[in-house]
Protein backbone atom coordinates (compact mmCIF):
# COMPACT_ATOMS: atom_id res chain seq x y z
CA UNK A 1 22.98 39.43 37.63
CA UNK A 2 20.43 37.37 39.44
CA UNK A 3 17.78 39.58 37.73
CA UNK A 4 19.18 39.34 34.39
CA UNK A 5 19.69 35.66 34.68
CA UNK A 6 15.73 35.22 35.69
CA UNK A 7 14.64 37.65 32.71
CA UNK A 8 16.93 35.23 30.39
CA UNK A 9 15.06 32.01 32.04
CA UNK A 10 11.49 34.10 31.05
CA UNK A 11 12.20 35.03 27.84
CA UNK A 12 13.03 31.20 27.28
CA UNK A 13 10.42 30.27 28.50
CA UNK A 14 7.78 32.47 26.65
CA UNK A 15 9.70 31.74 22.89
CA UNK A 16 9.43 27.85 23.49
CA UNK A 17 5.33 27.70 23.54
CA UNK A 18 5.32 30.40 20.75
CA UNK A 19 7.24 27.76 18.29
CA UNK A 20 5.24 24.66 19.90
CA UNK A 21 2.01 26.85 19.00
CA UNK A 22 3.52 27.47 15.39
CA UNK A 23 4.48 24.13 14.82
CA UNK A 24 0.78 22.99 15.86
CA UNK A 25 -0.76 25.78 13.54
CA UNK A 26 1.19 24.22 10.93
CA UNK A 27 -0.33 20.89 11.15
CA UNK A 28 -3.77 22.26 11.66
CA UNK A 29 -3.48 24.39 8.24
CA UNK A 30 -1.95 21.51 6.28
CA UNK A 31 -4.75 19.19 7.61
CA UNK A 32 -7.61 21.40 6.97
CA UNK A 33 -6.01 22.43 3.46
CA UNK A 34 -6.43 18.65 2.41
CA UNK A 35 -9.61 18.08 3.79
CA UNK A 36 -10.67 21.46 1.84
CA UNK A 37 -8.93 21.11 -1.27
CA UNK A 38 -9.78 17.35 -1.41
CA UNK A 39 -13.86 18.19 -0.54
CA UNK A 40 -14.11 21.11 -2.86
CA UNK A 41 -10.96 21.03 -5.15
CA UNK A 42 -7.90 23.94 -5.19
CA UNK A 43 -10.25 26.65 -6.45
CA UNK A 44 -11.20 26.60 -2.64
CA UNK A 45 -10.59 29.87 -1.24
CA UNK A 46 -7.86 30.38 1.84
CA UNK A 47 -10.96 31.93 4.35
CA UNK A 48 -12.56 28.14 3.73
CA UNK A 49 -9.12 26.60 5.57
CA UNK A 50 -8.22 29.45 8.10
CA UNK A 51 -12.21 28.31 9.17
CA UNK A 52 -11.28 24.65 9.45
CA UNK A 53 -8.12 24.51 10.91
CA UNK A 54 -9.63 27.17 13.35
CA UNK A 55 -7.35 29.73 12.51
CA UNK A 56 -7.18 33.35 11.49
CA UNK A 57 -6.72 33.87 7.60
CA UNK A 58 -3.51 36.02 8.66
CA UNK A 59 -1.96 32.86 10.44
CA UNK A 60 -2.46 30.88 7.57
CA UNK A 61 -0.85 33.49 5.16
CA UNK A 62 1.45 34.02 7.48
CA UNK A 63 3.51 30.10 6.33
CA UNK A 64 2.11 30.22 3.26
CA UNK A 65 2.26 33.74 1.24
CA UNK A 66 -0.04 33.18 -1.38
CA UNK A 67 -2.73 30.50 -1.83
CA UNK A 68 -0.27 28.75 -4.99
CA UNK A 69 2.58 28.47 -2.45
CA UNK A 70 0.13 26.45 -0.50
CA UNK A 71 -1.81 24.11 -3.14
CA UNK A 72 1.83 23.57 -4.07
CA UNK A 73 2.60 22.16 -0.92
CA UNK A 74 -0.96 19.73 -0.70
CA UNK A 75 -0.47 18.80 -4.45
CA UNK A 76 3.52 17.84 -4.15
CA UNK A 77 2.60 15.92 -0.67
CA UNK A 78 -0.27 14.10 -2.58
CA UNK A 79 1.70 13.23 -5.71
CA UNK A 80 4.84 12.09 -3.23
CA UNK A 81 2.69 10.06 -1.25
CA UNK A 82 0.47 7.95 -4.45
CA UNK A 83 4.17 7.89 -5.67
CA UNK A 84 5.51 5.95 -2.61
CA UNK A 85 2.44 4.10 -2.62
CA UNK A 86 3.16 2.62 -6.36
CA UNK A 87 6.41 1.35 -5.54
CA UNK A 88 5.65 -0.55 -2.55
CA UNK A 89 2.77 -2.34 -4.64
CA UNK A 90 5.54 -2.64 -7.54
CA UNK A 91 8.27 -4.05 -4.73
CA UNK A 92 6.15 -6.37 -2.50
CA UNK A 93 3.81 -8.18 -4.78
CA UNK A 94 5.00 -10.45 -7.26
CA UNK A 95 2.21 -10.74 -9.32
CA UNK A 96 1.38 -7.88 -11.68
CA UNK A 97 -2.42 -7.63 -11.52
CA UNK A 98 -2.22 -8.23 -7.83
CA UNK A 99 0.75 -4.96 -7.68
CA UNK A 100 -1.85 -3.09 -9.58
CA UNK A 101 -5.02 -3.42 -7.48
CA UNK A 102 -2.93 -3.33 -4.59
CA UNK A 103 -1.88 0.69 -5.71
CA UNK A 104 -5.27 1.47 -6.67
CA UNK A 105 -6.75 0.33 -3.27
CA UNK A 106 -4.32 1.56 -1.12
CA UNK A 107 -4.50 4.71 -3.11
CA UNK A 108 -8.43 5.28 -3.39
CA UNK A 109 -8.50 4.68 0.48
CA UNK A 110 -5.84 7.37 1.14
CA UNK A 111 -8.09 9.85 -0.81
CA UNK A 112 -5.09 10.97 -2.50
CA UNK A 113 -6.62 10.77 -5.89
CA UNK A 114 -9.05 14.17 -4.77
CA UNK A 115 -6.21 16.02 -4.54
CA UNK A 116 -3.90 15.16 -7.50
CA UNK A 117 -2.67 18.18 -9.78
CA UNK A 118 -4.14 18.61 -13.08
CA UNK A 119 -0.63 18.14 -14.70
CA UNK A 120 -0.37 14.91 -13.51
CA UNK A 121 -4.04 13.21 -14.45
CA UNK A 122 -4.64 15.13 -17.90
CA UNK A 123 -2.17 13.20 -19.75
CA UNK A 124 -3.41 13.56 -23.36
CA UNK A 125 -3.09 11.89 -26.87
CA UNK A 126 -0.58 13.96 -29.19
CA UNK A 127 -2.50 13.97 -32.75
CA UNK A 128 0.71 13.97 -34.34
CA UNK A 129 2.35 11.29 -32.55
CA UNK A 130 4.88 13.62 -30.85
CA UNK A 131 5.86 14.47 -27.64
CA UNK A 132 5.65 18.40 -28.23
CA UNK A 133 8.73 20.91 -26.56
CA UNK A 134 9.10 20.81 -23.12
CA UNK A 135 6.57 18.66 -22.57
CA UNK A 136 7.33 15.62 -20.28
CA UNK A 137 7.02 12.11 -21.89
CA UNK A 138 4.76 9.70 -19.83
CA UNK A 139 7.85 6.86 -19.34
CA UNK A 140 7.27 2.94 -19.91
CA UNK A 141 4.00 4.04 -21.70
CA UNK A 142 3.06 1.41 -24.57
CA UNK A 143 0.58 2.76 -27.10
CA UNK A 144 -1.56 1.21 -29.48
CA UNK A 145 -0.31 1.46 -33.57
CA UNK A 146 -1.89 4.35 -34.72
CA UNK A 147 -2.81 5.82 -31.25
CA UNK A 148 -0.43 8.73 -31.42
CA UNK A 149 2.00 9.20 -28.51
CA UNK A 150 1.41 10.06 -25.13
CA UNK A 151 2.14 13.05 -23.59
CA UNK A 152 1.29 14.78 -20.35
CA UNK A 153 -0.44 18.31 -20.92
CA UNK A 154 0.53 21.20 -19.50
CA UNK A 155 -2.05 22.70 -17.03
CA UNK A 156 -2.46 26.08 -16.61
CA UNK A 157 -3.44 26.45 -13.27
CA UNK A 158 -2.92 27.12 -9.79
CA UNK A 159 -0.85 23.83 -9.50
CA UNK A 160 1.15 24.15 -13.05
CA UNK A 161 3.99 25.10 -10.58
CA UNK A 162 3.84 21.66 -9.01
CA UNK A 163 7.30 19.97 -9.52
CA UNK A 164 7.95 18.35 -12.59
CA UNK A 165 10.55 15.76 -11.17
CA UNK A 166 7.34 14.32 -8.95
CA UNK A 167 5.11 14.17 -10.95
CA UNK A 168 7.76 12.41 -13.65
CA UNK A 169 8.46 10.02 -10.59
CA UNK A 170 4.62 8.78 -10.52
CA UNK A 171 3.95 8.58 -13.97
CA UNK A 172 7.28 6.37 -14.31
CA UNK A 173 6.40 3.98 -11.17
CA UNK A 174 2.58 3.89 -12.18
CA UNK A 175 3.71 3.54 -15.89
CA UNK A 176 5.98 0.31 -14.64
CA UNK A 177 2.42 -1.25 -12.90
CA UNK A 178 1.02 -0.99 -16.14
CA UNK A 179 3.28 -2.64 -18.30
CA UNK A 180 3.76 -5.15 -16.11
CA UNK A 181 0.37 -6.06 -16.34
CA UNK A 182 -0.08 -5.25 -19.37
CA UNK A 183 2.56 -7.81 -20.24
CA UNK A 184 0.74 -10.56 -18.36
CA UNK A 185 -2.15 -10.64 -20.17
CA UNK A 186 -3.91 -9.10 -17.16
CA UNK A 187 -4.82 -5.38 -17.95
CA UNK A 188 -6.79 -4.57 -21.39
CA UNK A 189 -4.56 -3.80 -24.01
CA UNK A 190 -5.87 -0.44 -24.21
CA UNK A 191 -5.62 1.17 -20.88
CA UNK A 192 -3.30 4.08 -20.10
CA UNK A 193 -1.49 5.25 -17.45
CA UNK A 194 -3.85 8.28 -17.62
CA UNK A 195 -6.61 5.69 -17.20
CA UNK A 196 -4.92 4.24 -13.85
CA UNK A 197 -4.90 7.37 -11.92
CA UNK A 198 -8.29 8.87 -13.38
CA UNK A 199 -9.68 5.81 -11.46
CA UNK A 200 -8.05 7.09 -8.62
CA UNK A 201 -9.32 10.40 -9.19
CA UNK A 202 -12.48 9.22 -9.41
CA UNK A 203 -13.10 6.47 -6.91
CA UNK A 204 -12.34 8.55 -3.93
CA UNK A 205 -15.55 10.50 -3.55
CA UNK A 206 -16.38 12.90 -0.96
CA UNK A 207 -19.31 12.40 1.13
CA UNK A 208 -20.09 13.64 4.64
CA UNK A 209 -20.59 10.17 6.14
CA UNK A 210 -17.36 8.21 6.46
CA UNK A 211 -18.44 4.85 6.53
CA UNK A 212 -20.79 5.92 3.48
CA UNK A 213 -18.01 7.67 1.93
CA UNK A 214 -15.69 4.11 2.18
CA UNK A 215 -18.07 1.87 1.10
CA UNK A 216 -19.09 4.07 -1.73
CA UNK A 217 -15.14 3.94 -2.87
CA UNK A 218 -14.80 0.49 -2.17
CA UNK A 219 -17.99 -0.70 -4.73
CA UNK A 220 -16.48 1.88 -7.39
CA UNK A 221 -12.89 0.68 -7.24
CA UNK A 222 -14.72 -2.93 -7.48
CA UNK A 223 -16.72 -2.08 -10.89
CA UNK A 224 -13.78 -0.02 -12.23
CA UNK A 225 -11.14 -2.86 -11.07
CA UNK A 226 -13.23 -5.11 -13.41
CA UNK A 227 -13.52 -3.01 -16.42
CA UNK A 228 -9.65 -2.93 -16.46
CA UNK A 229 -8.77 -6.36 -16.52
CA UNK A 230 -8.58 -8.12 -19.62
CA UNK A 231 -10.66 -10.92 -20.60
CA UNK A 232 -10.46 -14.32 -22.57
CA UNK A 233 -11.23 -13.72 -26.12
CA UNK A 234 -15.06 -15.82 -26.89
């Protein structure tokens, strides 16, 4: 009984580093994907993450099955995060241009915007002024008479699975920045919500030097900043 009891001890004992180990695997894969994905985009291929989280390819197909299952995961973490970002720029400043390049700064220094899903930054112009079927309307977008309406495109790519309710969430919160300073006289007339997160998209670079990298994004965001905001007429 004595035996049995030890062997039951041991076999504990074994499992518990085996799920630690997982668990830590995990983290390492997730990491690496977004340092991958954001460096070289989600055409990246799995071998390039198993090498920088340090891991065999097996381990990382192993929690993810397929390499969609696993830009899924990056891309919906991404979108959640800018998402969360938004509305704590929308809830804690009170004035509109100052919520606005609050998001974008706390966004582009994240370097969530290298790692957004298609879906979410090619929201078009509709020729026709509709919103097409089954296509998701960009919410609390204003548009310009004669514009057309706008309408997020459907991407047919490795992240076209990415879930719809997110990426609805940030266009609404990011739509709600915009209008609000839109409304104050403080953002150009003609700037979309599609305009707001292709600066994120684009004022994140990648470069191998960190500090480079963050002053780089910081004199973008600077230049870009001022070529939204509107300006006195004369």
């Amino acid at each position: 009984m004595s035996a049995a009891a030890g062997n039951g001890r041991g076999d504990s004992a074994r499992t518990t580093p085996l799920r630690v180990d997982a668990q830590r695997n995990l983290e390492h894969v997730l990491r690496a994907a977004r340092e991958v994905f954001g460096e070289l985009g989600y055409g990246a291929p799995m071998e390039d993450v198993a090498r920088r989280a340090r891991v065999g390819v097996g381990t990382v197909y192993r929690r993810f099955p397929s390499k969609d299952v696993l830009v899924r995961r990056i891309a919906e973490e991404e979108t959640s995060r800018l998402t969360d970002q938004a509305r704590a720029a929308l809830g804690q400043e009170d004035e509109p241009w100052s919520a606005l390049s609050r998001f974008l700064r706390t966004s582009v220094a994240s370097g969530a915007g290298r790692l957004l899903p298609p879906q979410v930054l090619r929201v078009g112009v509709a020729e026709d002024g509709t919103d097409g079927a089954g296509e998701a309307r960009v919410p609390q977008q204003r548009v310009q008479p004669g514009s057309g309406g706008l309408r997020l495109v459907p991407e047919q790519s490795t992240v076209s699975a990415v879930d719809d309710a997110g990426a609805a969430a940030l266009l609404e919160v990011v739509g709600q920045l915009v209008e609000r300073a839109r409304a104050a006289g403080e953002l150009r007339p003609d700037v979309s919500v599609s305009d707001v997160l292709l600066v994120i998209a684009t004022a994140a670079p990648s470069l191998p030097d960190a500090e480079q990298q963050a002053a780089a994004s910081e004199r973008l965001l600077d230049i870009l900043l001022e070529g939204l905001r509107s300006r006195p007429a004369g």
